[in-house]
Protein backbone atom coordinates (compact mmCIF):
# COMPACT_ATOMS: atom_id res chain seq x y z
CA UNK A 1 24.09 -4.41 -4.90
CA UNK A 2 20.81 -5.47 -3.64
CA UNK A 3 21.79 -7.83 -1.02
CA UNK A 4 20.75 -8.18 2.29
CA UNK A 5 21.89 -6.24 5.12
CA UNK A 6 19.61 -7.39 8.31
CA UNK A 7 16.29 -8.88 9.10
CA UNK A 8 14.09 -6.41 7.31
CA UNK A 9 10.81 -4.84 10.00
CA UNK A 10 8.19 -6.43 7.29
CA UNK A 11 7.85 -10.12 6.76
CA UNK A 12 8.59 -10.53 3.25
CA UNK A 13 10.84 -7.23 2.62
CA UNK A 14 13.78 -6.58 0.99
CA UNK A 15 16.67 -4.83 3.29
CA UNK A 16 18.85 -2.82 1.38
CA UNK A 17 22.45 -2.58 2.53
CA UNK A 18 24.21 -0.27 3.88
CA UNK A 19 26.36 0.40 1.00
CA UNK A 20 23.19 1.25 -1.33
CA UNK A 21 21.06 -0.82 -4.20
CA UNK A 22 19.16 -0.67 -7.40
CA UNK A 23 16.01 -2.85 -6.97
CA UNK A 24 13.90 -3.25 -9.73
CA UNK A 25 10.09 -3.51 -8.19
CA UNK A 26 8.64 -4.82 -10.94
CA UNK A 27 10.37 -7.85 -11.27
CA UNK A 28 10.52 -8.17 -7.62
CA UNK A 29 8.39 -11.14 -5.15
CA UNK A 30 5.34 -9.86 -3.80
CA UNK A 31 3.84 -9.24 -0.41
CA UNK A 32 0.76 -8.47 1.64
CA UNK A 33 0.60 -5.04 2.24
CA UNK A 34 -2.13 -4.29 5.03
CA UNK A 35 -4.05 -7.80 4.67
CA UNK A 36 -6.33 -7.42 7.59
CA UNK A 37 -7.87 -4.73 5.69
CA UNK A 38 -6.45 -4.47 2.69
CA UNK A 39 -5.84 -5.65 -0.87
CA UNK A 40 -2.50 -3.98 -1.65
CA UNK A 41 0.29 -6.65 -2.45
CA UNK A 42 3.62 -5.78 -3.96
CA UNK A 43 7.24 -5.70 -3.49
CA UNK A 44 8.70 -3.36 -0.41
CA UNK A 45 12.14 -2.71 0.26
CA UNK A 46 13.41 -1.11 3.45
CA UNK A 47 16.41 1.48 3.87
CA UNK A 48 17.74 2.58 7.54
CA UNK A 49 14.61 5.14 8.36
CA UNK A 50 11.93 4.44 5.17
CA UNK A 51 10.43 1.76 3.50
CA UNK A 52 9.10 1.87 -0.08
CA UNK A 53 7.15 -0.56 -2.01
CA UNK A 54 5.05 -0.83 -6.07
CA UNK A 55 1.81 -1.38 -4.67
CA UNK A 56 -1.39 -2.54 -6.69
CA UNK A 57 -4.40 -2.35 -5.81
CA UNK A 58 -6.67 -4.86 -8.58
CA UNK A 59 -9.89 -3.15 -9.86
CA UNK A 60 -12.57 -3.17 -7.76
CA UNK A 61 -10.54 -3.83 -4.63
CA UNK A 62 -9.22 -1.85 -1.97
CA UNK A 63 -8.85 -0.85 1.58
CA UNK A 64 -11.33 -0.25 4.58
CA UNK A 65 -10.69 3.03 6.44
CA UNK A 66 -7.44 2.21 8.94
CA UNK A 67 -4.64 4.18 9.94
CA UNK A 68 -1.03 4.03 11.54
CA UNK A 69 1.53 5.92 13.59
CA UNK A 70 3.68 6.62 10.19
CA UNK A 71 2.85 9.07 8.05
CA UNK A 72 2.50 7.62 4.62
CA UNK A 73 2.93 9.25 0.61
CA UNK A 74 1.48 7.52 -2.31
CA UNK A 75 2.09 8.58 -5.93
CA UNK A 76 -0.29 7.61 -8.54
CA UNK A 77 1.47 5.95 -11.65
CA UNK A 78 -1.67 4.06 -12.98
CA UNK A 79 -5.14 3.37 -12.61
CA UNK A 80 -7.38 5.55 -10.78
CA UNK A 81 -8.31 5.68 -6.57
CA UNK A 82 -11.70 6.53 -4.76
CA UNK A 83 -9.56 8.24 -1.87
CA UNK A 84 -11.12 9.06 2.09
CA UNK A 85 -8.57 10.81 4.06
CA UNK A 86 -10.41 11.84 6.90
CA UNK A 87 -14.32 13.05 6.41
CA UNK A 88 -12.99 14.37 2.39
CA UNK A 89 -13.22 11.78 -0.11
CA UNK A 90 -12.17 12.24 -3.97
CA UNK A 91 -11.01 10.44 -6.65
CA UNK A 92 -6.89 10.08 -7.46
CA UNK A 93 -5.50 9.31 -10.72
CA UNK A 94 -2.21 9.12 -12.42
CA UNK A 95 0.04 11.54 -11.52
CA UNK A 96 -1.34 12.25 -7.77
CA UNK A 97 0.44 12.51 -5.20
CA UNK A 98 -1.55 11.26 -1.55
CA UNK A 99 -0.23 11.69 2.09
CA UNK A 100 -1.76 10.46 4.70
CA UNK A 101 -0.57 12.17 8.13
CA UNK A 102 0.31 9.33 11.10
CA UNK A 103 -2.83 7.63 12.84
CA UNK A 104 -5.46 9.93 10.64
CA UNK A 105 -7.54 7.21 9.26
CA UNK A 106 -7.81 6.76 5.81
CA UNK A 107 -9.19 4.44 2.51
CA UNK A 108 -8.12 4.11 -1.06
CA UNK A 109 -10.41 1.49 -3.38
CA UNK A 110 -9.40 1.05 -7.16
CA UNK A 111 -12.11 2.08 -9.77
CA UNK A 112 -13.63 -0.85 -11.40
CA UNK A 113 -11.83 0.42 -14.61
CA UNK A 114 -8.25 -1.31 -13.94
CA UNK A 115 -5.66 -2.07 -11.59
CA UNK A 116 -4.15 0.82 -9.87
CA UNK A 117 0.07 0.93 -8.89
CA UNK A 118 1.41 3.38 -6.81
CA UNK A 119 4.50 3.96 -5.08
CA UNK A 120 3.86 4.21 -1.23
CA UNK A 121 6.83 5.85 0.95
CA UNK A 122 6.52 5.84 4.49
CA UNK A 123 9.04 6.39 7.56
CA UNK A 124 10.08 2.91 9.91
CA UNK A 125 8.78 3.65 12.85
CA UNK A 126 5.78 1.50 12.21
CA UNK A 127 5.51 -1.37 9.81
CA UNK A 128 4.01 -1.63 6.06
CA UNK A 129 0.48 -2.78 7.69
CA UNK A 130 -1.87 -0.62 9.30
CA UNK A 131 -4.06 -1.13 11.86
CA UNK A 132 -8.27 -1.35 10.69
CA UNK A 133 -10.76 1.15 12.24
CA UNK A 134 -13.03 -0.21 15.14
CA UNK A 135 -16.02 -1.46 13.80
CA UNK A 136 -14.17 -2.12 10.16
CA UNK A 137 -14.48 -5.32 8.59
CA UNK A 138 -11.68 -8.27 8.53
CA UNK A 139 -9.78 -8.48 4.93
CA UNK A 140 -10.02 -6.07 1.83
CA UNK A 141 -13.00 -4.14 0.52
CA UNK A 142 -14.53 -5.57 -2.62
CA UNK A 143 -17.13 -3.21 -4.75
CA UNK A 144 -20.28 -5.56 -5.27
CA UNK A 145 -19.56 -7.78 -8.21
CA UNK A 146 -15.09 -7.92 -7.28
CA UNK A 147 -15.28 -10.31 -4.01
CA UNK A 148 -13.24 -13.09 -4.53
CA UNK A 149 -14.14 -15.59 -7.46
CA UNK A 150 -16.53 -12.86 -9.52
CA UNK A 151 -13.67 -11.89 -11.84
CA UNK A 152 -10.88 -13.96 -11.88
């Protein structure tokens, strides 16, 4: 039930047809999810008006403040998320529920404790990827001691 229906918005997206699907997103191919600013990867599938994806975010690793015309919910399943939404930053955990309103800019970094997954929901009219603040630099954030190579 999970076949194809058209070419899906996102490079590397599942479309789900038009008669329905069960997808299981864990045993799904990954993707980038917001790579210009971003570490999220996981699998997305797309419906008519929303797409959905199992994000994680591995510890230590996150996003640089970006936004997008979409608004955007993410709920918490595991790990915990230094969260900026705006000027008010806190930390997430299991069981939160985020939303980011359309082009508010925004930031979510995984503690250095573990990986984080969420489930991210937002609306079609804009693609999985954001777009990075000015002045905000290229690729994911890494906490000091989680760039590429420290932990593998």
């Amino acid at each position: 039930m999970s076949e194809k229906a058209s070419k899906p918005l996102n490079a590397g997206a599942v479309k789900a047809s038009a008669e329905g699907g069960i997808f299981k997103l864990t045993e799904m191919e990954t993707m980038k999810a917001g790579e210009s600013y971003s570490s999220a990867v996981g699998p997305i599938v797309e419906g008519e008006r929303t797409q959905v994806g199992l994000i994680k975010k591995a510890k230590g690793t996150g996003a640089h403040l970006h936004s997008h015309p979409n608004e955007q919910w993410n709920y918490i399943v595991q790990g915990k998320l230094r969260v900026t939404i705006g000027d008010h930053t806190e930390i997430a955990g299991p069981g939160s529920l985020l939303y980011f309103p359309s082009n508010v800019q925004h930031a979510t970094v995984a503690l250095p404790e573990e990986d984080v997954f969420f489930f991210v929901v937002k609306d079609l009219t804009h693609g999985i990827h954001g777009i990075r603040a000015e002045g905000q630099p290229e690729g994911a954030y890494y906490e000091p001691g989680y760039e590429p190579g420290k932990n593998d």
